[in-house]
C-alpha atoms as a PDB file:
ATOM      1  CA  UNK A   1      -4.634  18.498  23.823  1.00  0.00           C
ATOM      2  CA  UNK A   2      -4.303  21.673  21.484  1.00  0.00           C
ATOM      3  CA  UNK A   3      -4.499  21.786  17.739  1.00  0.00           C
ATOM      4  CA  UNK A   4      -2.253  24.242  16.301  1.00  0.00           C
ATOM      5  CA  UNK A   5      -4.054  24.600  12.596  1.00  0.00           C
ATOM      6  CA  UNK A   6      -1.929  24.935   9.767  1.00  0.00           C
ATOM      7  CA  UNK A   7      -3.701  26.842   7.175  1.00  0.00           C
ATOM      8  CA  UNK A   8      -3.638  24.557   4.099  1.00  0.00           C
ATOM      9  CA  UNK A   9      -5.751  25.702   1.947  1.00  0.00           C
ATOM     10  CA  UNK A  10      -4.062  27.233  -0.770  1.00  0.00           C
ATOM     11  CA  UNK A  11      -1.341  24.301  -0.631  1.00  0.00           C
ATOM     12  CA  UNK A  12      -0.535  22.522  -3.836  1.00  0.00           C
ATOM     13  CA  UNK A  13      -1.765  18.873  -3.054  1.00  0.00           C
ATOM     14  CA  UNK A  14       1.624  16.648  -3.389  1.00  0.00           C
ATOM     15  CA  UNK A  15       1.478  13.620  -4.527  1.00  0.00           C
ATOM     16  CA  UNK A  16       4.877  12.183  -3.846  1.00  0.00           C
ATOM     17  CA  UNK A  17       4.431   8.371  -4.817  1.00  0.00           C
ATOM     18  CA  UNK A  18       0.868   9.596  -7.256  1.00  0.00           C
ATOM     19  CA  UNK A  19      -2.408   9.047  -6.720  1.00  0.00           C
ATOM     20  CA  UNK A  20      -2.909   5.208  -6.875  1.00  0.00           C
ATOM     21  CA  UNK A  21      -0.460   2.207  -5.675  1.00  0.00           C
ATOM     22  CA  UNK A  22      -0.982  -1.170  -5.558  1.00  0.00           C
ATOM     23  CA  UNK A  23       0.514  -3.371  -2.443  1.00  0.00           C
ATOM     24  CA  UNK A  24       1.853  -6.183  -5.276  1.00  0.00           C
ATOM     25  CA  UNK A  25       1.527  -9.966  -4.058  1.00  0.00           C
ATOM     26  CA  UNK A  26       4.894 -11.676  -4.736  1.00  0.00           C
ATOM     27  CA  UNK A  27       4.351 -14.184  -7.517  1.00  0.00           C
ATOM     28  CA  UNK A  28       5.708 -17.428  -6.290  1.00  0.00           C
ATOM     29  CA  UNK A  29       6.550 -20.689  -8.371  1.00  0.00           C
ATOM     30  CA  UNK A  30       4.470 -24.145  -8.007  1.00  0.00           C
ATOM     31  CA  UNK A  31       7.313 -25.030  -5.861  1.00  0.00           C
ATOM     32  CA  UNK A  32       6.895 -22.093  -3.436  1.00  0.00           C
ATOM     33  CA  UNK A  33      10.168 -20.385  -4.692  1.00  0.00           C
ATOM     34  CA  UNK A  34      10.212 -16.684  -6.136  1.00  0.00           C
ATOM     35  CA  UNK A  35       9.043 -16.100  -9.310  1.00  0.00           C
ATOM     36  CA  UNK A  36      11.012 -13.082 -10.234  1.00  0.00           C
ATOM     37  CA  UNK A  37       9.670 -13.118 -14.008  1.00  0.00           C
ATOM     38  CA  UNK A  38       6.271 -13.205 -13.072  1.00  0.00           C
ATOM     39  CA  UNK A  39       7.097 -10.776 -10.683  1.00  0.00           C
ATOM     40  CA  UNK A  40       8.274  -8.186 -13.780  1.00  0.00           C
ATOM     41  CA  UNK A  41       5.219  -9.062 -15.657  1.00  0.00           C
ATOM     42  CA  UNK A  42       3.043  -8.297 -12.979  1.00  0.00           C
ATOM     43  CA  UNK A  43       3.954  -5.114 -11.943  1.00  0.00           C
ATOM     44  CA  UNK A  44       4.122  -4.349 -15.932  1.00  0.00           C
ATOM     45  CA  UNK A  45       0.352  -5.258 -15.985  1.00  0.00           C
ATOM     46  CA  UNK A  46      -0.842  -3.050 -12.473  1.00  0.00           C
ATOM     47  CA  UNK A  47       1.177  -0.039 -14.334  1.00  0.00           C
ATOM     48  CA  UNK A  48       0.447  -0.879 -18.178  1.00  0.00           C
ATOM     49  CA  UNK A  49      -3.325  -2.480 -17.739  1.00  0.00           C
ATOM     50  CA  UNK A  50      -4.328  -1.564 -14.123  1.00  0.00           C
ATOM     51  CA  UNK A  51      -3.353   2.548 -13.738  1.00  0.00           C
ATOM     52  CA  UNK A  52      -1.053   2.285 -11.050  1.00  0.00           C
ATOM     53  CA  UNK A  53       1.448   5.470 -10.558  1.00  0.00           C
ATOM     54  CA  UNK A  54       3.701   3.426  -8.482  1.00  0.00           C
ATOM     55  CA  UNK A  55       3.685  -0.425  -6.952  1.00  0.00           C
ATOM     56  CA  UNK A  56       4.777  -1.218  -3.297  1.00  0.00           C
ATOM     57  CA  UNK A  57       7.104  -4.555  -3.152  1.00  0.00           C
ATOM     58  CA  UNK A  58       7.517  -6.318  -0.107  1.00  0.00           C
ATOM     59  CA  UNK A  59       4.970  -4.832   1.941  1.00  0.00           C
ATOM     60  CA  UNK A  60       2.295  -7.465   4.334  1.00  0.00           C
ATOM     61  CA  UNK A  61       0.301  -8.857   0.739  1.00  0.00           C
ATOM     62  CA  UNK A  62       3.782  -8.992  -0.374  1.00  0.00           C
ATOM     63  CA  UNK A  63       4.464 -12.228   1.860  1.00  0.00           C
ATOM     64  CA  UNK A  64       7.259 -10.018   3.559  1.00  0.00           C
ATOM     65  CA  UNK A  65       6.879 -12.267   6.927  1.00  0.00           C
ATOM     66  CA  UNK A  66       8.086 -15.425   4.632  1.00  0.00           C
ATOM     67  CA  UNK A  67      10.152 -13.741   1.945  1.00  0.00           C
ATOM     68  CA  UNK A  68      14.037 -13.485   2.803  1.00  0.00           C
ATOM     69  CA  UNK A  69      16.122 -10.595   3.089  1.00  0.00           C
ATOM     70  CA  UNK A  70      18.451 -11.244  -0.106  1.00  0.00           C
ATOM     71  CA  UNK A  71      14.437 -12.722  -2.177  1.00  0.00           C
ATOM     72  CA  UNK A  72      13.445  -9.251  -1.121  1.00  0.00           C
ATOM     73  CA  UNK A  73      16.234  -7.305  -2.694  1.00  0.00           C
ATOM     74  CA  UNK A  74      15.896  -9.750  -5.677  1.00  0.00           C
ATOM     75  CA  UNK A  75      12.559  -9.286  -6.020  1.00  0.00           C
ATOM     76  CA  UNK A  76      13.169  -4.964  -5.576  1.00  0.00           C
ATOM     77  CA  UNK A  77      15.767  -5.393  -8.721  1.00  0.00           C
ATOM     78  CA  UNK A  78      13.217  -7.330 -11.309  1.00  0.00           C
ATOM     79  CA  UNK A  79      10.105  -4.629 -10.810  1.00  0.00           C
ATOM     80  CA  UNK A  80      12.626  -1.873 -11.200  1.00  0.00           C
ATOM     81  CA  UNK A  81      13.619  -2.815 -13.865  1.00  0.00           C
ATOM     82  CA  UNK A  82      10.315  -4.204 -15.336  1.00  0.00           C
ATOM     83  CA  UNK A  83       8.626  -0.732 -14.467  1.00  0.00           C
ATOM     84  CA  UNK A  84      11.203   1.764 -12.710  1.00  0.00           C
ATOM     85  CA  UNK A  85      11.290   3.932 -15.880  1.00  0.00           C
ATOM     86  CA  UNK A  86       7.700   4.700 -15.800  1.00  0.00           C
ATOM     87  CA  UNK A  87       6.285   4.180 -12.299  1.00  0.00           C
ATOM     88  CA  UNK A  88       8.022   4.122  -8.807  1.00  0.00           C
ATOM     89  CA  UNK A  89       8.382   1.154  -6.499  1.00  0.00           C
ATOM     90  CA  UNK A  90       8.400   1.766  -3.124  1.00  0.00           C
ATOM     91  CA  UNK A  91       9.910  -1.232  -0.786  1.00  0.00           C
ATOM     92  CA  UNK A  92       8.623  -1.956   2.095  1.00  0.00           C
ATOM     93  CA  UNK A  93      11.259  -2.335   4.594  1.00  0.00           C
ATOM     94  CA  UNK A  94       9.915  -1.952   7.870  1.00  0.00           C
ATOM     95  CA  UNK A  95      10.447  -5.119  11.018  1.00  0.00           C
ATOM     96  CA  UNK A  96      10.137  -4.132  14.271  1.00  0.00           C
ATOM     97  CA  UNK A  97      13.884  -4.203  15.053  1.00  0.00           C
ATOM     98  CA  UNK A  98      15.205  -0.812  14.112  1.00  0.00           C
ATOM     99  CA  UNK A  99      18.269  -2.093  12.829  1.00  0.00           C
ATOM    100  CA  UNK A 100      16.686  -4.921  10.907  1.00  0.00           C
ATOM    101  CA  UNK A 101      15.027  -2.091   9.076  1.00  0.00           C
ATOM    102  CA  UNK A 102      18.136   0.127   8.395  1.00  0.00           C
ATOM    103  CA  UNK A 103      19.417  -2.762   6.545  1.00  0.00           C
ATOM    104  CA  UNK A 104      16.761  -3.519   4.556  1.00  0.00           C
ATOM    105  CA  UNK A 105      16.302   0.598   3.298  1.00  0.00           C
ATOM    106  CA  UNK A 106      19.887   0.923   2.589  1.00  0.00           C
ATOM    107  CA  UNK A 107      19.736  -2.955   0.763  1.00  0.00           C
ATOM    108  CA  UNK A 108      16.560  -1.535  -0.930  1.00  0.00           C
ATOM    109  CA  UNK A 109      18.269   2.045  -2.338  1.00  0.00           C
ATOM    110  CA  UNK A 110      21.187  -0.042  -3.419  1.00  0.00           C
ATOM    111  CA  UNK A 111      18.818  -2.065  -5.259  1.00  0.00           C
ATOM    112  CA  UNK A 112      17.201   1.242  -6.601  1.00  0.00           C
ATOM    113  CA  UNK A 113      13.583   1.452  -4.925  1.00  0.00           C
ATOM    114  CA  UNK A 114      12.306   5.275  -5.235  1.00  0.00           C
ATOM    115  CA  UNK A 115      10.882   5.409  -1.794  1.00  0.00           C
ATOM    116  CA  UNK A 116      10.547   3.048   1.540  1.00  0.00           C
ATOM    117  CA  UNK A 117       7.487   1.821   3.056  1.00  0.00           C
ATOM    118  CA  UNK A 118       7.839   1.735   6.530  1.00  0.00           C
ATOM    119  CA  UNK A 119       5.351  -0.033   9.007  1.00  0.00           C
ATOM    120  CA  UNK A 120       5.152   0.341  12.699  1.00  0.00           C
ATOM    121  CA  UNK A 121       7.381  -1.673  14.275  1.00  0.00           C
ATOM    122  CA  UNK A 122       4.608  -4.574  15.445  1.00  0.00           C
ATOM    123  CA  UNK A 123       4.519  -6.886  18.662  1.00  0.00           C
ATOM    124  CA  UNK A 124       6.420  -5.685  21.076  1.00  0.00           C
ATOM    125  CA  UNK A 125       4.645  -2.066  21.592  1.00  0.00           C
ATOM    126  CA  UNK A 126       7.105   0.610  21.734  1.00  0.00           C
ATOM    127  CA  UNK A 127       5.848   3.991  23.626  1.00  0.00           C
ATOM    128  CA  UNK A 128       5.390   6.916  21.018  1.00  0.00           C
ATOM    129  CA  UNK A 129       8.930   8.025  21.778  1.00  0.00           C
ATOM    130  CA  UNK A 130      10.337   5.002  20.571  1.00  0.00           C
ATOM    131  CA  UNK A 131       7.839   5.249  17.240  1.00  0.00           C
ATOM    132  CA  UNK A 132       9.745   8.982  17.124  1.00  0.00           C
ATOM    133  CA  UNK A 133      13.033   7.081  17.686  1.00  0.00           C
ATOM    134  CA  UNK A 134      12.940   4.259  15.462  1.00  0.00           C
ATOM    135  CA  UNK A 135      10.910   5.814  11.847  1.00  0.00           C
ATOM    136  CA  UNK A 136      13.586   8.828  12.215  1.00  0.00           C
ATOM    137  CA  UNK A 137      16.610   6.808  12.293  1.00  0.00           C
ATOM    138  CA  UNK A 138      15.695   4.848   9.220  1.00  0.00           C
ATOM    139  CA  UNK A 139      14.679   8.134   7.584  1.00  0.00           C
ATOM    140  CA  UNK A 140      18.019   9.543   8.264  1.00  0.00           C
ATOM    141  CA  UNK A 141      19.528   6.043   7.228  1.00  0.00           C
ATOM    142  CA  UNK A 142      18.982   6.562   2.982  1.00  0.00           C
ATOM    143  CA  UNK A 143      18.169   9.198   0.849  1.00  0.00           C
ATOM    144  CA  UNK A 144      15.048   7.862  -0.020  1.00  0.00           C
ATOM    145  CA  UNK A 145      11.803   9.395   0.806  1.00  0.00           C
ATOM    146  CA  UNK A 146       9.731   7.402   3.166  1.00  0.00           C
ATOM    147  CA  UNK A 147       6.509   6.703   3.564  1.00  0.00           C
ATOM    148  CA  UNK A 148       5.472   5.800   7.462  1.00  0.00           C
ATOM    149  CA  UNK A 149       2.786   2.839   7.537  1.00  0.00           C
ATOM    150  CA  UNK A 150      -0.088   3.611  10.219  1.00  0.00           C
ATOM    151  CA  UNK A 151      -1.858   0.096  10.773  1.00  0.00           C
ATOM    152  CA  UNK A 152      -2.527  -0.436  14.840  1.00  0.00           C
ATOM    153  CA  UNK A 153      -5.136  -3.497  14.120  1.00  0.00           C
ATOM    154  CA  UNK A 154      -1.876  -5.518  13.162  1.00  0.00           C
ATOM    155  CA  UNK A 155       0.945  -3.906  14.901  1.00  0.00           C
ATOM    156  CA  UNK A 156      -0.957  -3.116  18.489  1.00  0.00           C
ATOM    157  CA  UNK A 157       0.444   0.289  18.380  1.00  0.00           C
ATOM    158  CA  UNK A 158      -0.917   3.214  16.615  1.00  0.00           C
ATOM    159  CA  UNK A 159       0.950   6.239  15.671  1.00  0.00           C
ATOM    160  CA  UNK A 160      -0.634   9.336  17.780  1.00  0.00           C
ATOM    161  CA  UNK A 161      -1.003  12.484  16.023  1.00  0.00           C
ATOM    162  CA  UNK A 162       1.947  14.291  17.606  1.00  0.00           C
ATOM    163  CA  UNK A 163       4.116  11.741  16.938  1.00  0.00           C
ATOM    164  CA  UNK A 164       3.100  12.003  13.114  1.00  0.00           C
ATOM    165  CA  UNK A 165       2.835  15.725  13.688  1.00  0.00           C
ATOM    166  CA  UNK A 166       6.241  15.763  14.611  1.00  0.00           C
ATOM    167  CA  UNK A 167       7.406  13.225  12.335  1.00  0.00           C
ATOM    168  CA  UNK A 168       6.460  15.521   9.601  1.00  0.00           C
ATOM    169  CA  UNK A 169       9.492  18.062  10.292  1.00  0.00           C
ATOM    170  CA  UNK A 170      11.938  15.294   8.884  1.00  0.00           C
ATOM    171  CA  UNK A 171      12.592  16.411   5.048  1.00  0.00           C
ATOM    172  CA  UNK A 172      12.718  12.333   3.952  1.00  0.00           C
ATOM    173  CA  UNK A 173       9.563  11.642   5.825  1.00  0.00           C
ATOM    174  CA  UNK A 174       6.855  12.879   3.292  1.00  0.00           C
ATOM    175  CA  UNK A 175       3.747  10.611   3.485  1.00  0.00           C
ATOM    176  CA  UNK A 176       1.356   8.151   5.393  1.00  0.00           C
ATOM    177  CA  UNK A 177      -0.246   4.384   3.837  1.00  0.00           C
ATOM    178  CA  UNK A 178      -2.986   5.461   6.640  1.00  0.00           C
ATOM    179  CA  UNK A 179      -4.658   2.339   7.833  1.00  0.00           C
ATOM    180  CA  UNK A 180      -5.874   3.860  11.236  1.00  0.00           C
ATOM    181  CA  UNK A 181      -9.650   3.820  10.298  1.00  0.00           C
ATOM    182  CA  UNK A 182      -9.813   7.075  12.081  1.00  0.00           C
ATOM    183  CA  UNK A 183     -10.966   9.618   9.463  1.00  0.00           C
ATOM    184  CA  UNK A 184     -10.938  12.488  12.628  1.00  0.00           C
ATOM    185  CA  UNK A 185      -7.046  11.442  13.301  1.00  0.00           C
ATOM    186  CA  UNK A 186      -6.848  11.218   9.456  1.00  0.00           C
ATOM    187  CA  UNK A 187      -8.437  15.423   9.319  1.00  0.00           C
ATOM    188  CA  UNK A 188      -6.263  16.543  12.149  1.00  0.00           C
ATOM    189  CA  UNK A 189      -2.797  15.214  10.923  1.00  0.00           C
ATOM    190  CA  UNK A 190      -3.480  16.663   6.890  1.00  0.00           C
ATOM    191  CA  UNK A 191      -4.923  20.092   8.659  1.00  0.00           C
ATOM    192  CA  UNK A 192      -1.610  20.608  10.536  1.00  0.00           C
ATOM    193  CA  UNK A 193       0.966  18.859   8.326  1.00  0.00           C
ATOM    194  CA  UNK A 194       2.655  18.601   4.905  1.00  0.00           C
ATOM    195  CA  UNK A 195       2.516  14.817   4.827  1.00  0.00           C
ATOM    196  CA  UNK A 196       0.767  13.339   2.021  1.00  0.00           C
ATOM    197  CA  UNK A 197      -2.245  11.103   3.207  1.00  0.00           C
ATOM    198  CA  UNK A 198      -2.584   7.578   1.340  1.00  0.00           C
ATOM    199  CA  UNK A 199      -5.609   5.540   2.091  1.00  0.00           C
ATOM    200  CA  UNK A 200      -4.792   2.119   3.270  1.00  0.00           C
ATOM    201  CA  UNK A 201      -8.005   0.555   3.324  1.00  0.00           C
ATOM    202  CA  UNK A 202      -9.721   0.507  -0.123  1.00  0.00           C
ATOM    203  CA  UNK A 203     -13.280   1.158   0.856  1.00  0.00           C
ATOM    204  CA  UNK A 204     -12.557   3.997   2.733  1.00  0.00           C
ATOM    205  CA  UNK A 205     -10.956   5.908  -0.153  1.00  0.00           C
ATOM    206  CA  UNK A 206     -13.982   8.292  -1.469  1.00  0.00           C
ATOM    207  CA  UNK A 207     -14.213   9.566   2.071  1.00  0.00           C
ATOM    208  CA  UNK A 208     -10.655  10.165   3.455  1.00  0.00           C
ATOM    209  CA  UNK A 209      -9.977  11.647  -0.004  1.00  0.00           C
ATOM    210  CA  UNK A 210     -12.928  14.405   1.504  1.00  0.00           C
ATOM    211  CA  UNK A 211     -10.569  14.709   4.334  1.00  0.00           C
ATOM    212  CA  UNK A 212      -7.611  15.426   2.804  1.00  0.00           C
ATOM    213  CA  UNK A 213      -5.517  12.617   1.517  1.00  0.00           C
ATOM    214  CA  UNK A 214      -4.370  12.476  -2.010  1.00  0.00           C
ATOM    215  CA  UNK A 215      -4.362   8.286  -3.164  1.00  0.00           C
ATOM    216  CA  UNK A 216      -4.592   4.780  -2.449  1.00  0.00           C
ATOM    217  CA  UNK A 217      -2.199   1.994  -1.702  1.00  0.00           C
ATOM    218  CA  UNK A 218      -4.919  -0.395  -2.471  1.00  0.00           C
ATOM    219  CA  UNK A 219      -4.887  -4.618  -2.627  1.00  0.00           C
ATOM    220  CA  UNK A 220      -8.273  -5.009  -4.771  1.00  0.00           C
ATOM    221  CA  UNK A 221      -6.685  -2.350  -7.168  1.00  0.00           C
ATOM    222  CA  UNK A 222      -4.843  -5.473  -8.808  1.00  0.00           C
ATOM    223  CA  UNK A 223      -7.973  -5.765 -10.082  1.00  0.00           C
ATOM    224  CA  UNK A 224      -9.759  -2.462 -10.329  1.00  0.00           C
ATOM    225  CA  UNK A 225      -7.025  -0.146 -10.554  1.00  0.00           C
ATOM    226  CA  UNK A 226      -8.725   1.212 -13.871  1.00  0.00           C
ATOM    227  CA  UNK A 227     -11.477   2.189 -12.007  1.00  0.00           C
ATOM    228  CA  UNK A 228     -10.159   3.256  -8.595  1.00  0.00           C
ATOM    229  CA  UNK A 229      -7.872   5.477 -10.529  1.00  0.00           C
ATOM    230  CA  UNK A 230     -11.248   6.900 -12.308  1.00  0.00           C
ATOM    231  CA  UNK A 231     -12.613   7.320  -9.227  1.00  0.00           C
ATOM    232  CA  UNK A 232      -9.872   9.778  -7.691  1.00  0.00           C
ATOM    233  CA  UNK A 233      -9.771  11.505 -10.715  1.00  0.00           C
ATOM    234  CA  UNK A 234     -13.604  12.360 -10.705  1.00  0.00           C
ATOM    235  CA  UNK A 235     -13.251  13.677  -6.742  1.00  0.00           C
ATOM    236  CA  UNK A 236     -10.231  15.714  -8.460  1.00  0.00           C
ATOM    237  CA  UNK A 237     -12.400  17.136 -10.680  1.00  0.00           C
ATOM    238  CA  UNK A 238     -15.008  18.172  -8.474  1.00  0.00           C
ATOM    239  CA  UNK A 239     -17.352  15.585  -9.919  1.00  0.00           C
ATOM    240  CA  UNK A 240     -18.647  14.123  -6.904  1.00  0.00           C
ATOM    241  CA  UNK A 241     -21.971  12.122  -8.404  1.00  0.00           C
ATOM    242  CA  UNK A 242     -19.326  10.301 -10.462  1.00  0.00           C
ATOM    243  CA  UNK A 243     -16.696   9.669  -7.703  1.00  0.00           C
ATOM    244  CA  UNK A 244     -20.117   8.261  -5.034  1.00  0.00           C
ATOM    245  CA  UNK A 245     -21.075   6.336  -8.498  1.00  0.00           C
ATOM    246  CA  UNK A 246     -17.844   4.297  -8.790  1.00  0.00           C
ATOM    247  CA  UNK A 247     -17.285   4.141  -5.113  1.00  0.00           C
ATOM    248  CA  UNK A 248     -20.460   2.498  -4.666  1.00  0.00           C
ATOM    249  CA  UNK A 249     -20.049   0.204  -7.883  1.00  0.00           C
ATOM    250  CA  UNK A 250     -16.318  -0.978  -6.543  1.00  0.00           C
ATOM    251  CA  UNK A 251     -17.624  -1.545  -2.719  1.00  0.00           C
ATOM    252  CA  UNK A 252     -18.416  -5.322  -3.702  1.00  0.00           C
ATOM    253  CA  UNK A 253     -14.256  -5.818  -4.458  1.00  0.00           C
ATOM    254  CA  UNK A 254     -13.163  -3.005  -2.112  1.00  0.00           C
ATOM    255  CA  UNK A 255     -14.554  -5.217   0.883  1.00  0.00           C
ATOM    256  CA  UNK A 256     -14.886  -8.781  -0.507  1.00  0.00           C
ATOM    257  CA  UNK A 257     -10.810  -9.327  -1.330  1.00  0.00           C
ATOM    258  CA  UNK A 258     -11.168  -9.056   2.190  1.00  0.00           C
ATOM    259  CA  UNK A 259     -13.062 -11.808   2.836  1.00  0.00           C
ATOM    260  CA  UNK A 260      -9.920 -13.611   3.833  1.00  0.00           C
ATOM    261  CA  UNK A 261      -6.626 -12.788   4.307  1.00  0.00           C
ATOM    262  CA  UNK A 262      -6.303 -10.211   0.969  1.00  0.00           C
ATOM    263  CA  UNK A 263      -3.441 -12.021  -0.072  1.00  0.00           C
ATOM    264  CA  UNK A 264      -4.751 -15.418  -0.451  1.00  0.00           C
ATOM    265  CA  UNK A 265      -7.791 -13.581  -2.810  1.00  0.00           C
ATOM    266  CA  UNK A 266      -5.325 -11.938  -4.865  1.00  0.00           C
ATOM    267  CA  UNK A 267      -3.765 -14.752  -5.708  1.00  0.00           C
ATOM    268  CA  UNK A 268      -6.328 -16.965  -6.795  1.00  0.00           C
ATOM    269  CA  UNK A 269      -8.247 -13.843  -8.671  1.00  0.00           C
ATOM    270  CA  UNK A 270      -4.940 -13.442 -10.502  1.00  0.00           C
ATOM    271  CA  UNK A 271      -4.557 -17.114 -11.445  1.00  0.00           C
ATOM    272  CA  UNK A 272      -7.730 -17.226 -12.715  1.00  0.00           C
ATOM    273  CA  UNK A 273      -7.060 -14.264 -15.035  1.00  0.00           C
ATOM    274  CA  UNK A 274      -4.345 -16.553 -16.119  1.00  0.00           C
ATOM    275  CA  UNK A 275      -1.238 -13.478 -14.168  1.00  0.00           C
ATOM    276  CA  UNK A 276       1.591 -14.473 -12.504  1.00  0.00           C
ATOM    277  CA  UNK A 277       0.686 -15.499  -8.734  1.00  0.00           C
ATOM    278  CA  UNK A 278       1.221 -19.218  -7.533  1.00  0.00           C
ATOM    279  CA  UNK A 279       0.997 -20.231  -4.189  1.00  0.00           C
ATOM    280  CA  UNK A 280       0.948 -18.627  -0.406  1.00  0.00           C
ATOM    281  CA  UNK A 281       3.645 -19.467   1.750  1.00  0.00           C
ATOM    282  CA  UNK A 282       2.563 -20.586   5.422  1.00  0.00           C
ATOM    283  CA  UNK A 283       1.046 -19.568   7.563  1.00  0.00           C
ATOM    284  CA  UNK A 284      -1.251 -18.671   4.677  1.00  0.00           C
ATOM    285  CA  UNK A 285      -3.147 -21.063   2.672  1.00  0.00           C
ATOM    286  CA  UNK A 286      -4.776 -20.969  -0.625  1.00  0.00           C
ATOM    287  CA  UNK A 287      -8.299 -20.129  -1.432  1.00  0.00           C
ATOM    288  CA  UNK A 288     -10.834 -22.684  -0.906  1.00  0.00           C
ATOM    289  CA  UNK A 289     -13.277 -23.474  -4.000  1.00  0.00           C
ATOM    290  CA  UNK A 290     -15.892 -21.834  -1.900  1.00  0.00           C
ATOM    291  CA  UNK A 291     -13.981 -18.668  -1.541  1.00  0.00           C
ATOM    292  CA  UNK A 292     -13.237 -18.225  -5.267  1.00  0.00           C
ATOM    293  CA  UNK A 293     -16.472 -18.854  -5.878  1.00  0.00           C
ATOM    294  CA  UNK A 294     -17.330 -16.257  -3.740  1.00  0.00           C
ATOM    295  CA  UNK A 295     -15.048 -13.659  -5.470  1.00  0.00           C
ATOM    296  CA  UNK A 296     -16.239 -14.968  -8.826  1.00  0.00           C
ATOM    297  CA  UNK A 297     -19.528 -13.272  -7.364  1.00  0.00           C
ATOM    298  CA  UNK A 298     -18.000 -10.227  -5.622  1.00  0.00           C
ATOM    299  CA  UNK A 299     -16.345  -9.553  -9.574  1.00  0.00           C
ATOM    300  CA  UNK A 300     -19.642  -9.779 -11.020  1.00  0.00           C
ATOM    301  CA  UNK A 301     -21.118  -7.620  -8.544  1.00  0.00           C
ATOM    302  CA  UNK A 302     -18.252  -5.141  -9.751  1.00  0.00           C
ATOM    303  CA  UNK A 303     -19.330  -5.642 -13.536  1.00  0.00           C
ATOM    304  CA  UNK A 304     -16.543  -7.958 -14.252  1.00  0.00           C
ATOM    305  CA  UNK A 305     -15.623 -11.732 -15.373  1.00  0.00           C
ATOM    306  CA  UNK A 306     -13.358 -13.778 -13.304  1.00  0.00           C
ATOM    307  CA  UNK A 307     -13.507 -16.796 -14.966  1.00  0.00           C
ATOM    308  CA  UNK A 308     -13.642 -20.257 -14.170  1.00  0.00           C
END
């Protein structure tokens, strides 16, 4: 395989969607229903308290396996307008039936999402042609910009670095939520494209920023947004002691959310901080005492106070 190296080092870094995102839980009611209130003040307090340049609705810590098409759109429509005047949402929109996923990007511009989260279709393996194939037609379905979703421990398939190579020549197609794990992949695809490089996995933040990605689309930055954000803006600056410092000081939530399924921990760290969360749907199931007690420790660890 040949590399042919773009040189990028005089390119302005872009930041389409800013530096830090949050994957927003969907705030449910005692009775399992959507809670499309709490849903508003949430994504108020990840912009307002927590940093956040821009939230991502309806994405995997979203519930989007259990949430309906029309709860989704619903649910699009209250963070808008809670937050859509000072932060973007991005929906999340991809299913791994192509035109499943057309409807749900032209349901989520109507509904007036700034960009689309799109994941690789999961389960039933397409070849990298089909990966081409299916993430172009639902960029060429809206005029939204779209962000592809590279996770191959839950969809089976990862997206090679030709495909995202090539990928990168559609104007709407403009960044990755990179969950690969593959920091070399990671180096190759920002050395040779335009596409703007958002860490998917918290911990590994610090060092795929080093590699050429520009943010986060975190799940323990409900949380420690504050911080996170802090932490980008010291590599930014060149101020690497304080970057390793706060890296190394966040590790203890950056890992331990994930201690379970993240959703389940966001949840029950949110109710205790008295935010809008309720209940998992199934399959999930809520937090055991002996996991919250748990993140109660993995908070102090952090320097903060979840409390009882």
């Amino acid at each position: 395989m040949t590399h042919d190296h773009l040189d990028t080092a005089d390119r302005p870094v872009s930041r389409p969607f800013g530096r830090l995102l949050t994957a927003m839980v969907s705030p449910f009611a005692p009775d399992g229903s959507l809670d499309l209130d709490g849903a508003a003040r949430l994504a108020s307090h990840l912009v307002d308290e927590q940093g956040n340049d821009a939230v991502v609705v309806n994405g995997t810590t979203g519930e989007s396996p259990t949430t309906t098409d029309a709860e989704k759109e619903h649910l699009i429509r209250a963070v808008v307008e809670a937050v859509g005047d000072r932060a973007k949402v991005v929906a999340g929109v991809g299913t791994n039936d192509t035109r499943h996923t057309i409807e749900l990007a032209a349901a989520a511009e109507k509904a007036g999402a700034h960009g689309l989260l799109v994941v690789t279709p999961y389960y039933n393996k397409p070849p990298q042609s089909g990966l081409l194939r299916h993430f172009t037609a639902v960029a060429d379905a809206t005029g939204l910009p779209v962000m592809l979703y590279d996770i191959p421990h839950r969809s089976g398939v990862p997206i090679e670095t030709e495909t995202l190579v090539r990928l990168a020549e559609h104007g709407r197609i403009v960044a990755v939520k990179d969950a690969k794990g593959d920091l070399t992949a990671t180096s190759w695809v920002t050395s040779r494209t335009a596409l703007a490089f958002y860490c998917g996995e918290d911990a590994l933040t610090l060092p795929a920023l080093a590699v050429g990605s520009v943010g986060l689309v975190g799940t323990s930055t409900h949380f420690v947004g504050a911080l996170t954000a802090q932490m980008i803006e010291a590599f930014d600056a060149g101020n690497m002691p304080a970057a390793l410092a706060l890296h190394r000081r966040l590790l203890p939530l950056f890992t331990g959310i994930f201690r379970t399924q993240g959703t389940i921990l966001v949840k029950a760290g949110l109710a205790s901080l008295g935010l809008p969360a309720g209940p998992v749907r199934p399959p999930l199931v809520d937090a055991t005492d002996d996991e919250i007690a748990q993140l109660r420790a993995d908070f102090a660890a952090v320097g903060l106070e979840l409390p009882e």
